[in-house]
Protein backbone atom coordinates (compact mmCIF):
# COMPACT_ATOMS: atom_id res chain seq x y z
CA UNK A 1 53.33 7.19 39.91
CA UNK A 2 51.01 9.99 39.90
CA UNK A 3 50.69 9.82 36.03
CA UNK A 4 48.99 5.66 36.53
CA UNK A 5 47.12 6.28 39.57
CA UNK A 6 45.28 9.01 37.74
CA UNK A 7 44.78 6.60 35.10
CA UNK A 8 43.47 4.20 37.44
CA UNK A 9 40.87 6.54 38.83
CA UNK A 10 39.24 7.34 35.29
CA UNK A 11 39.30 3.80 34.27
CA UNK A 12 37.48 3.04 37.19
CA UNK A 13 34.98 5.95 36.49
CA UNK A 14 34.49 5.15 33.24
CA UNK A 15 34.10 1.43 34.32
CA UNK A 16 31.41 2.21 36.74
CA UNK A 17 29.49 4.20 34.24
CA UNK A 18 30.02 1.47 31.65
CA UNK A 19 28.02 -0.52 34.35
CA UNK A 20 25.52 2.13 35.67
CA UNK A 21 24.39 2.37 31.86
CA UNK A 22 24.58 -1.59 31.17
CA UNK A 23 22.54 -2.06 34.30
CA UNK A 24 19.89 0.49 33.51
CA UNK A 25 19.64 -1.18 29.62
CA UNK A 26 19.13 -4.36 31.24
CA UNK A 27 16.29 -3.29 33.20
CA UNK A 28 12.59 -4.55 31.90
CA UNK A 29 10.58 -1.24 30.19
CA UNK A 30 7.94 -0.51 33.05
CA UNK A 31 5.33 2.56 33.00
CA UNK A 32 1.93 2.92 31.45
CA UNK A 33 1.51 4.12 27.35
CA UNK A 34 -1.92 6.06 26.14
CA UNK A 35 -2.25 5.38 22.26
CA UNK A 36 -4.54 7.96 21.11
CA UNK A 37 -6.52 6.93 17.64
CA UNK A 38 -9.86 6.25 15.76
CA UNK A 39 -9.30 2.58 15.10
CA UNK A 40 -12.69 1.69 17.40
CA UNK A 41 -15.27 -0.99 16.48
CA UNK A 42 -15.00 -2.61 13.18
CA UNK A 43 -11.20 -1.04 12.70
CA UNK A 44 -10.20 -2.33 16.16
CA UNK A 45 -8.95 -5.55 15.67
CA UNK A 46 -5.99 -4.41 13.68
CA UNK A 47 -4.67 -2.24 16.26
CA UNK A 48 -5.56 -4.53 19.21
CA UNK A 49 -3.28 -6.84 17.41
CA UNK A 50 -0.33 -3.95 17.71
CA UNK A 51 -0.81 -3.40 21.51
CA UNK A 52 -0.92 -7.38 21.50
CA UNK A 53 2.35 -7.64 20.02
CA UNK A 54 3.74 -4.62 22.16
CA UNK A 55 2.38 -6.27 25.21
CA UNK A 56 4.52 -9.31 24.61
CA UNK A 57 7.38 -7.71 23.96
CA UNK A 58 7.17 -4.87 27.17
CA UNK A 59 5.30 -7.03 29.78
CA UNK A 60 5.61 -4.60 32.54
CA UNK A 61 3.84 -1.98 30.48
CA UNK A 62 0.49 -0.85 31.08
CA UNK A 63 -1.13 0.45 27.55
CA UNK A 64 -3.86 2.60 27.85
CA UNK A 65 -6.31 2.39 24.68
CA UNK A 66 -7.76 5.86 23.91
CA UNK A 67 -9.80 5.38 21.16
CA UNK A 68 -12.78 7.83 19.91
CA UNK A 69 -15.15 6.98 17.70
CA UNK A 70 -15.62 8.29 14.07
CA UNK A 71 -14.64 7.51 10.75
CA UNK A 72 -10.98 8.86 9.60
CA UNK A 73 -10.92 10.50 12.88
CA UNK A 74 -13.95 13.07 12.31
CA UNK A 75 -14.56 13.03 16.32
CA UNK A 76 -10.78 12.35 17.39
CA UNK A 77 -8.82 14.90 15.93
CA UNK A 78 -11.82 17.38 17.82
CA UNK A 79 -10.76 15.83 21.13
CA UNK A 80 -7.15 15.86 20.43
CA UNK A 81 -7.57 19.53 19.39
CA UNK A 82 -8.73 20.28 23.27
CA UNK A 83 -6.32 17.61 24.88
CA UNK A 84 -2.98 19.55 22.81
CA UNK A 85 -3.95 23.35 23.45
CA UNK A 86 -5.05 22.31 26.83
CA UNK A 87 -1.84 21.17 28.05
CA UNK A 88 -2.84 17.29 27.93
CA UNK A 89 -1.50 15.28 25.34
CA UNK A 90 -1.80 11.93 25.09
CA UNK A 91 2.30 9.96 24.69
CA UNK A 92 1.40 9.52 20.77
CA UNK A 93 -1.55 9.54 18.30
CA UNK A 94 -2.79 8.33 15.43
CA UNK A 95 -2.39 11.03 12.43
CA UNK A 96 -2.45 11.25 8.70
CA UNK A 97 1.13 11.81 7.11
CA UNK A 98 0.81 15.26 5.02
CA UNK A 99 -0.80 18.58 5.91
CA UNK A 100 -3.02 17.17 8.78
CA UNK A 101 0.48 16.28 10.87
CA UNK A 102 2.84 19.25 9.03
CA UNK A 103 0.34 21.90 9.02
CA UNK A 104 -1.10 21.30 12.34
CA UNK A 105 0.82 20.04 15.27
CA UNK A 106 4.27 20.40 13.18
CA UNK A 107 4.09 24.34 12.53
CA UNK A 108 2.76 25.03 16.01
CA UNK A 109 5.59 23.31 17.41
CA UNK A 110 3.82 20.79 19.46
CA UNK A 111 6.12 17.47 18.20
CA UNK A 112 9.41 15.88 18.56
CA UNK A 113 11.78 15.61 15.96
CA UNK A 114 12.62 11.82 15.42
CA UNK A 115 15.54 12.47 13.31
CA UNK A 116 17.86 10.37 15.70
CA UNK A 117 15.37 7.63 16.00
CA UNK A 118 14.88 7.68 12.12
CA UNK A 119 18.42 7.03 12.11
CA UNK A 120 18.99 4.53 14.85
CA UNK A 121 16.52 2.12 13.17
CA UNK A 122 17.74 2.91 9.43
CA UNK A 123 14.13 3.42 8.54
CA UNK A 124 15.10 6.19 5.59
CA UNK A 125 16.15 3.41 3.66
CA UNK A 126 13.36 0.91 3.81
CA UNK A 127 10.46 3.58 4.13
CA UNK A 128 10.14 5.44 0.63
CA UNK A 129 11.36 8.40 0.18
CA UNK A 130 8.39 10.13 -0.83
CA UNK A 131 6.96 9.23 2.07
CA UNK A 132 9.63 10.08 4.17
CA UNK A 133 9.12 13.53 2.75
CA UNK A 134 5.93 14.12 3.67
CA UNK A 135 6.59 13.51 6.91
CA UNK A 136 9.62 16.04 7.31
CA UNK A 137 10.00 19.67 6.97
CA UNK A 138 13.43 20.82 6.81
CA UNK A 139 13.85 20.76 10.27
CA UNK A 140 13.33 16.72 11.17
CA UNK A 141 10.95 14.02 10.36
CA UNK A 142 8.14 13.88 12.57
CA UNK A 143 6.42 10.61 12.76
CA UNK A 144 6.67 6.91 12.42
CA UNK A 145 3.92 5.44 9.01
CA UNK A 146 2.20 2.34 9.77
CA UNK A 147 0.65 2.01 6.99
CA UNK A 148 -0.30 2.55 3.17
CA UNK A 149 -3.97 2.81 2.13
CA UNK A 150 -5.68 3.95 -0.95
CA UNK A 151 -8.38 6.00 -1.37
CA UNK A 152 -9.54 5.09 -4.98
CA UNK A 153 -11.41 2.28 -4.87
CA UNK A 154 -14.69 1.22 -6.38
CA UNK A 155 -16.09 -1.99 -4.14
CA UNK A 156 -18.68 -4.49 -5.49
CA UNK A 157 -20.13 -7.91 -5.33
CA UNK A 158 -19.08 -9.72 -8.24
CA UNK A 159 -21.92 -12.13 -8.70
CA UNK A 160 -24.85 -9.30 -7.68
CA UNK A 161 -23.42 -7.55 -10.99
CA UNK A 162 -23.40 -10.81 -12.85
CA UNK A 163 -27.22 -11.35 -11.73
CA UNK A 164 -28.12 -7.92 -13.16
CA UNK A 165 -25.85 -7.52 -16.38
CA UNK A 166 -24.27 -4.65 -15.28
CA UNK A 167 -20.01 -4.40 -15.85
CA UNK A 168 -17.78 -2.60 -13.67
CA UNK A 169 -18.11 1.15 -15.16
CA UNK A 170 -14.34 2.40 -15.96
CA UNK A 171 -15.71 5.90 -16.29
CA UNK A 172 -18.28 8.12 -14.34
CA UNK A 173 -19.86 8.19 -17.79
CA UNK A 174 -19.98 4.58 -17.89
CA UNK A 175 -21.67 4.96 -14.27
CA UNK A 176 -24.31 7.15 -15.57
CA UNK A 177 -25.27 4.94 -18.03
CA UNK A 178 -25.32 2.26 -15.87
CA UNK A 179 -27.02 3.62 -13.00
CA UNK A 180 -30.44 4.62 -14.00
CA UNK A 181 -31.26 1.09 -15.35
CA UNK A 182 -30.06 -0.43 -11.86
CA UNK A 183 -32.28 2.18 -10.23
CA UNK A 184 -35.60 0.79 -12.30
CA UNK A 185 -34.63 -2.20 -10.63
CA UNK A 186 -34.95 -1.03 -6.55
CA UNK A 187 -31.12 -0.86 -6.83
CA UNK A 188 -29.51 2.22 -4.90
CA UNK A 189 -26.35 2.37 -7.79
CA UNK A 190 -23.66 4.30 -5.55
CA UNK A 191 -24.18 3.80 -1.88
CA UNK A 192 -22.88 6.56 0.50
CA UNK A 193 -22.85 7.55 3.96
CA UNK A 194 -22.50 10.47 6.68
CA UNK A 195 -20.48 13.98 5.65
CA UNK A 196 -17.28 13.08 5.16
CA UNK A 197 -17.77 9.84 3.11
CA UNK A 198 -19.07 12.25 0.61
CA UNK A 199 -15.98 14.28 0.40
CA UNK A 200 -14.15 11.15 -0.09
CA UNK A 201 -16.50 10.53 -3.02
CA UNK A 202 -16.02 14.20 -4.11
CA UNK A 203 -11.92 14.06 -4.82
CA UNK A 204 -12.13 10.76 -6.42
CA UNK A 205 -14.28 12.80 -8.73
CA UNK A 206 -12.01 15.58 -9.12
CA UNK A 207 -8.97 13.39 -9.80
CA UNK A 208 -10.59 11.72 -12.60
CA UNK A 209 -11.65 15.23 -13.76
CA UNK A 210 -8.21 17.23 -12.82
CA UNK A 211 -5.72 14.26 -13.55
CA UNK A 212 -2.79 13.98 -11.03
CA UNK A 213 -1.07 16.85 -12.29
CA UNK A 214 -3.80 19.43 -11.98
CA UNK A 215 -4.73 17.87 -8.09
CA UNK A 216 -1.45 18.50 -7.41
CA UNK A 217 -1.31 22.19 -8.81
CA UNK A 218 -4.65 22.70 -6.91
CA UNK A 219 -2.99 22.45 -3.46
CA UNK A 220 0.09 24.46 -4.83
CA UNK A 221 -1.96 27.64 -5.31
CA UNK A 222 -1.28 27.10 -9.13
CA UNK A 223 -4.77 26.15 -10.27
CA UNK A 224 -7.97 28.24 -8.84
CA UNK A 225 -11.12 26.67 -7.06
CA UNK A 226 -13.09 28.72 -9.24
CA UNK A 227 -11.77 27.34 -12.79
CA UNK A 228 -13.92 25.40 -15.26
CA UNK A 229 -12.36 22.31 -14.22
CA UNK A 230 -12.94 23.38 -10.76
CA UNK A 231 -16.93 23.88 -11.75
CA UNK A 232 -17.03 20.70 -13.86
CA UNK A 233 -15.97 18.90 -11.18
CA UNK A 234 -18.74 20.01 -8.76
CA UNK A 235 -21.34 19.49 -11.92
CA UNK A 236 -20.55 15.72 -12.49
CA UNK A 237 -20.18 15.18 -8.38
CA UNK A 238 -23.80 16.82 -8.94
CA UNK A 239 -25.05 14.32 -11.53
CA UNK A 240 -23.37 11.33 -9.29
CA UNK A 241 -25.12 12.36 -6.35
CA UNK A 242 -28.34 11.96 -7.74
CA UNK A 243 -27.63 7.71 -7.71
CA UNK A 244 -26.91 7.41 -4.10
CA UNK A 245 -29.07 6.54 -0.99
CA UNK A 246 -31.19 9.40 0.50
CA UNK A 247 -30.20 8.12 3.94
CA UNK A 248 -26.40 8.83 3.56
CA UNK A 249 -26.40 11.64 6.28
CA UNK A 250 -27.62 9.01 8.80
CA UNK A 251 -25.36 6.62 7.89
CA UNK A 252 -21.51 5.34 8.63
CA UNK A 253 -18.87 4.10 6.29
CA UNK A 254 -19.85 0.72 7.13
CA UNK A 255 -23.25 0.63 6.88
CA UNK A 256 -22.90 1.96 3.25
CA UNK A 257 -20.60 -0.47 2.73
CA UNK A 258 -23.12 -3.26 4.08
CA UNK A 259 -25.48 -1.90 1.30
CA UNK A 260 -23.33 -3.30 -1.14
CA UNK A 261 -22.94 -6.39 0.25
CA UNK A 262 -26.76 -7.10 0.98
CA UNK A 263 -27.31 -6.71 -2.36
CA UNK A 264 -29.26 -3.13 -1.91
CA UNK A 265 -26.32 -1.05 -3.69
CA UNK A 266 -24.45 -2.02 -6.55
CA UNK A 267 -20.67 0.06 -6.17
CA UNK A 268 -19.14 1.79 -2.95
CA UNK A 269 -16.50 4.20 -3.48
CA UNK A 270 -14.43 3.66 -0.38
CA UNK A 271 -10.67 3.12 0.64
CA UNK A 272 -8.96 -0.01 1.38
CA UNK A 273 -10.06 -0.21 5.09
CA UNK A 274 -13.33 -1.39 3.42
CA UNK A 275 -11.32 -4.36 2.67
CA UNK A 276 -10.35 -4.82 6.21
CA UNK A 277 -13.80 -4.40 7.38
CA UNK A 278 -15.34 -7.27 4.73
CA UNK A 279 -12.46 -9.41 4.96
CA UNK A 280 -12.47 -9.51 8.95
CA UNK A 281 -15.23 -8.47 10.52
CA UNK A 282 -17.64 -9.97 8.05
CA UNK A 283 -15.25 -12.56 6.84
CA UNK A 284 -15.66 -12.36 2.87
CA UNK A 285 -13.05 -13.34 0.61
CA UNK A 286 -11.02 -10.98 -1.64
CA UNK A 287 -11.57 -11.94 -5.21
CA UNK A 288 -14.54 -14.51 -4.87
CA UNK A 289 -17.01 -12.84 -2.48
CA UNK A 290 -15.97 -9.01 -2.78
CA UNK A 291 -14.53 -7.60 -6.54
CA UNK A 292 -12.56 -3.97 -6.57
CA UNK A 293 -11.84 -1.69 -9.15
CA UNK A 294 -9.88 1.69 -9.74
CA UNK A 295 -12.97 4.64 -8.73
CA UNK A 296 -14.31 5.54 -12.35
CA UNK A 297 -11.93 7.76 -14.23
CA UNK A 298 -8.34 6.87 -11.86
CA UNK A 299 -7.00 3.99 -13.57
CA UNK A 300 -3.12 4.32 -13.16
CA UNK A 301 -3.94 6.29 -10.16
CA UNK A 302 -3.25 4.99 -5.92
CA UNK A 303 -4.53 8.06 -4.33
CA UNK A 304 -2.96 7.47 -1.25
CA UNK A 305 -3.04 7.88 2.54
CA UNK A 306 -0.78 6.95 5.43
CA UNK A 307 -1.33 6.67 9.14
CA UNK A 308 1.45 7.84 11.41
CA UNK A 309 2.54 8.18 14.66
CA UNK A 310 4.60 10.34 16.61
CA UNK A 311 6.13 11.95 19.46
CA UNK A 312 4.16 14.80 21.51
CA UNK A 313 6.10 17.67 22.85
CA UNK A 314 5.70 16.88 27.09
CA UNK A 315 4.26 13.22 26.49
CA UNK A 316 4.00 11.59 29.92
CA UNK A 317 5.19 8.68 29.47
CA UNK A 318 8.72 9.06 27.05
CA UNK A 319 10.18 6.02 27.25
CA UNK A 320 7.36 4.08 26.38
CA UNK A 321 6.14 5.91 23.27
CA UNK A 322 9.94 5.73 21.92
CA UNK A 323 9.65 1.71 22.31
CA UNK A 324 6.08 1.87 20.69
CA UNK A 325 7.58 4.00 18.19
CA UNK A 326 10.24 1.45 17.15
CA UNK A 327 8.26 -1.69 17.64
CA UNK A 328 5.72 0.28 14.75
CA UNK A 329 8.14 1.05 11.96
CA UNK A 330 9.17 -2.68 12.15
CA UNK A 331 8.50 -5.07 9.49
CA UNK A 332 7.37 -7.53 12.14
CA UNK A 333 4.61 -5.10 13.40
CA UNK A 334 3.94 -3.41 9.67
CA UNK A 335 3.49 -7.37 8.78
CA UNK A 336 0.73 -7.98 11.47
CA UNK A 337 -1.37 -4.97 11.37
CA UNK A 338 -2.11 -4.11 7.73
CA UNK A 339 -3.03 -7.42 6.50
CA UNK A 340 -5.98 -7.17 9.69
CA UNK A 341 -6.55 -3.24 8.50
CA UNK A 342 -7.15 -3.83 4.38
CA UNK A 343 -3.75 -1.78 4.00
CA UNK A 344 -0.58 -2.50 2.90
CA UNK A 345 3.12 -1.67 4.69
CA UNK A 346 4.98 1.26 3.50
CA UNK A 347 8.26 -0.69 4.14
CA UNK A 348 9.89 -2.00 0.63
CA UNK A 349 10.73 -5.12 2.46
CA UNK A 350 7.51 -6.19 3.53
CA UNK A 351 6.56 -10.08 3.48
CA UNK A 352 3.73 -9.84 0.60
CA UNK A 353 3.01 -13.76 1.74
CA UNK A 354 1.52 -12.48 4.53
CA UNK A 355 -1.07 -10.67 2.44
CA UNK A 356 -4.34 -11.59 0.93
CA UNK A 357 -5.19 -11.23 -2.96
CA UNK A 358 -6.37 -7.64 -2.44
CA UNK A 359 -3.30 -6.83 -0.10
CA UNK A 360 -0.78 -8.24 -3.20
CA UNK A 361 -3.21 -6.09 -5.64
CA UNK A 362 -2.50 -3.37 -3.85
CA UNK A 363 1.19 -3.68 -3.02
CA UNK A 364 1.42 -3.59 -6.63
CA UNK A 365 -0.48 -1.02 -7.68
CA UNK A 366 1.53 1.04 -4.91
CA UNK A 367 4.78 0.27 -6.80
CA UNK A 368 3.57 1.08 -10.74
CA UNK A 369 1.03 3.58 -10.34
CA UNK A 370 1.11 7.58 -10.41
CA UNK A 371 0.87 8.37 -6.98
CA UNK A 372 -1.08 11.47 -5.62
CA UNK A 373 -2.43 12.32 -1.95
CA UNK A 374 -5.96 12.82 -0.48
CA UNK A 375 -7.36 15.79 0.63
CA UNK A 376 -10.03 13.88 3.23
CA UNK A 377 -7.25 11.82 4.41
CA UNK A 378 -4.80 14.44 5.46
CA UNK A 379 -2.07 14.57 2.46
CA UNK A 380 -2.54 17.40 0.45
CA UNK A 381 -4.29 20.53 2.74
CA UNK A 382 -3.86 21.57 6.54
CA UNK A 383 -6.74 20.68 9.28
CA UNK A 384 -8.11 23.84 8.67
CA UNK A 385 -8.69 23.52 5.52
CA UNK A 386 -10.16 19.85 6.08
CA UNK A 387 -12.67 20.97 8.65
CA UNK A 388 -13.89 24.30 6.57
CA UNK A 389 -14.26 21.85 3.17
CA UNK A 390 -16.78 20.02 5.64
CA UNK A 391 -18.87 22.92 5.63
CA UNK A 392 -18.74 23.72 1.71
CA UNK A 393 -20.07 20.15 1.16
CA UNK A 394 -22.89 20.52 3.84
CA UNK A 395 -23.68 23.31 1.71
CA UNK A 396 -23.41 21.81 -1.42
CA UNK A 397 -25.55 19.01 -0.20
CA UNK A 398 -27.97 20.84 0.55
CA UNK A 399 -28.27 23.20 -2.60
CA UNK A 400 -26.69 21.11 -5.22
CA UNK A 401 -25.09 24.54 -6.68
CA UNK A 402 -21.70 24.22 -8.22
CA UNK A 403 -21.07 27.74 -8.59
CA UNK A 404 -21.63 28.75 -5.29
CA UNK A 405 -19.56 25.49 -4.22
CA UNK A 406 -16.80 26.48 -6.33
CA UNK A 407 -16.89 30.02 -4.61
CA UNK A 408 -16.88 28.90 -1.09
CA UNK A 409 -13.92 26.42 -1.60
CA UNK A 410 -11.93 29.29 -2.89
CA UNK A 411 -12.78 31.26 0.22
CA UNK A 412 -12.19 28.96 2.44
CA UNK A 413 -8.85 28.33 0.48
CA UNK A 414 -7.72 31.63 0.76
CA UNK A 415 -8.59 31.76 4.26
CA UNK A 416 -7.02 28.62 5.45
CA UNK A 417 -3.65 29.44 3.70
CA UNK A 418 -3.71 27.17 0.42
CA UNK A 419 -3.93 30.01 -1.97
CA UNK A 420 -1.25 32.66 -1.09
């Protein structure tokens, strides 16, 4: 008798924690979540479509849109920087997948392993698994990819270069050839903008100098900033340089893009976000009113970025981020962001219908091509490493001396832990 009613008593236990647990599941997601990120202005719309589609599906939640201005997070990563060490982060940020996440906030502990949430959602086997890797260590994976984007791309007007004669160069030889005769015309031949849009410029020249194999040896210690390919890479960045706009310091992403498509600059070299920007903010069409090319020299080359999301150790607001977190890595989400943002989704199942021309373009180039990771973007080298670069190029800039460029990035390597 004993024996059943114990029986009794721990079904009934087990019952009312059966119930406890059902009841607090069915209960609507309620708090407030802060999404930290860069994606102001003319990258907004992408994102404001996210918090859209979050809104809808977590009514009772009040998201908080931190934002800072600054192209690929220049300004925000300074801010996020204080708001970490200072005991304030924000529930989850926006942050390249590579070094800039790994060899920042990863190695100083500051992020939650989403191992279990990797798992739950069965996101190892529709996310690929290089990319999964660069988002792990050996101790968990630590943030959700929302999207692909390349960094090699060389963006034109197709009927400006039909009006003067000029083809789309394949090679930065091909480029110099081409640009002083659109120069004796008015016509600025590479258009650039403020710091870091030049270092963009910069590895696109490298890669087609280095190959993939060599850019990857580079950030392995294996090749040194001071080699002759190092120096030849800084001499034809040199001989580029001397084709773009004198007002590039004063200028953003955009606006260099806008000289292309005013007719004042023939090429931009510029990732895919550049689609994003023409395609919906100024509403061109892929194809017809904007052409795109491999940068000179990278053909069978996607250098490649991803923006990521995770999990701050001490986040306010838990609960909320971990929904955010799972509503991102779904093809649903993927599928309504990146065709807004000029990127593509990481996912192998995305719905490619969903994409424009240059969106299909680049889903396919993502699948064939040698894939290799930018340094500007986050991929290859820690923030340390990122910020100091800023400074060689300043230099470099300034004195248009390869030699001493090639010394000071070996410095600062050394320094910031890249050469051991």
């Amino acid at each position: 008798m004993r024996t059943k009613l114990w029986v009794v008593l721990v079904m009934s236990v087990v019952m009312l924690l059966v119930s406890a647990t059902a009841l607090a599941a069915s209960q609507p997601l309620s708090g407030k979540l802060e999404i930290f990120s860069w994606w102001a202005g003319d990258e907004g719309p992408a994102l404001e479509a996210l918090i859209k589609h979050f809104e809808k599906m977590y009514p009772n939640v009040q998201v908080i849109n931190a934002t800072v201005t600054g192209g690929s997070g220049v300004n925000a990563r300074a801010v996020l920087k204080t708001r970490m060490l200072g005991g304030d982060p924000p529930d989850t940020f926006q942050v390249h997948a590579g070094q800039e996440l790994i060899g920042t906030w990863v190695v100083a502990k500051r992020m939650e392993n989403l191992n279990s949430l990797y798992k739950e959602e069965g996101w190892t086997k529709v996310f690929p698994a290089g990319l999964v890797k660069l988002l792990s260590t050996s101790q968990g994976i630590w943030s959700v990819p929302v999207n692909i984007h390349r960094s090699n791309v060389l963006w034109y007007i197709p009927e400006n270069l039909k009006q003067w004669g000029v083809k789309v160069p394949a090679t930065w030889q091909e480029f110099l050839e081409i640009a002083p005769k659109l120069k004796a015309k008015g016509i600025v031949p590479l258009s650039m903008g403020e710091t870091w849009t030049a270092e963009h410029l910069w590895e696109n020249v490298a890669i087609s100098v280095l190959g993939p194999a060599k850019w990857q040896q580079l950030w392995q210690g294996k090749i040194s900033f001071r080699s002759p390919e190092m120096l030849e890479v800084w001499k034809l960045f040199g001989e580029i340089l001397k084709y773009t706009n004198q007002d590039a310091p004063s200028l953003s992403w955009q606006q260099a893009t806008d000289m292309v498509v005013k007719g004042k600059a023939a090429f931009n070299v510029m990732g895919d976000w550049a689609a994003g920007y023409m395609n919906t903010t100024l509403h061109l069409r892929p194809g017809t009113d904007f052409g795109w090319a491999p940068a000179p020299g990278t053909k069978g080359i996607f250098v490649m970025l991803s923006d990521s999301f995770g999990l701050p150790v001490g986040a306010p607001h838990r609960a909320t981020t971990l929904a955010w977190l799972r509503m991102l890595g779904s093809r649903e989400a993927q599928d309504i962001f990146n065709p807004l943002k000029g990127s593509i989704s990481p996912r192998l199942d995305s719905d490619l219908s969903k994409y424009n021309v240059y969106g299909q373009s680049a889903a396919k180039d993502w699948r064939s091509s040698t894939i290799v990771g930018s340094l500007v973007h986050g991929v290859v080298a820690n923030e340390r490493f990122m910020n100091d670069f800023a400074t060689v190029m300043e230099i470099f800039l300034n004195s248009r001396n390869p030699q001493a460029a090639a010394n000071a990035s070996q410095a600062v390597a050394t320094q910031d832990g890249i050469i051991h």
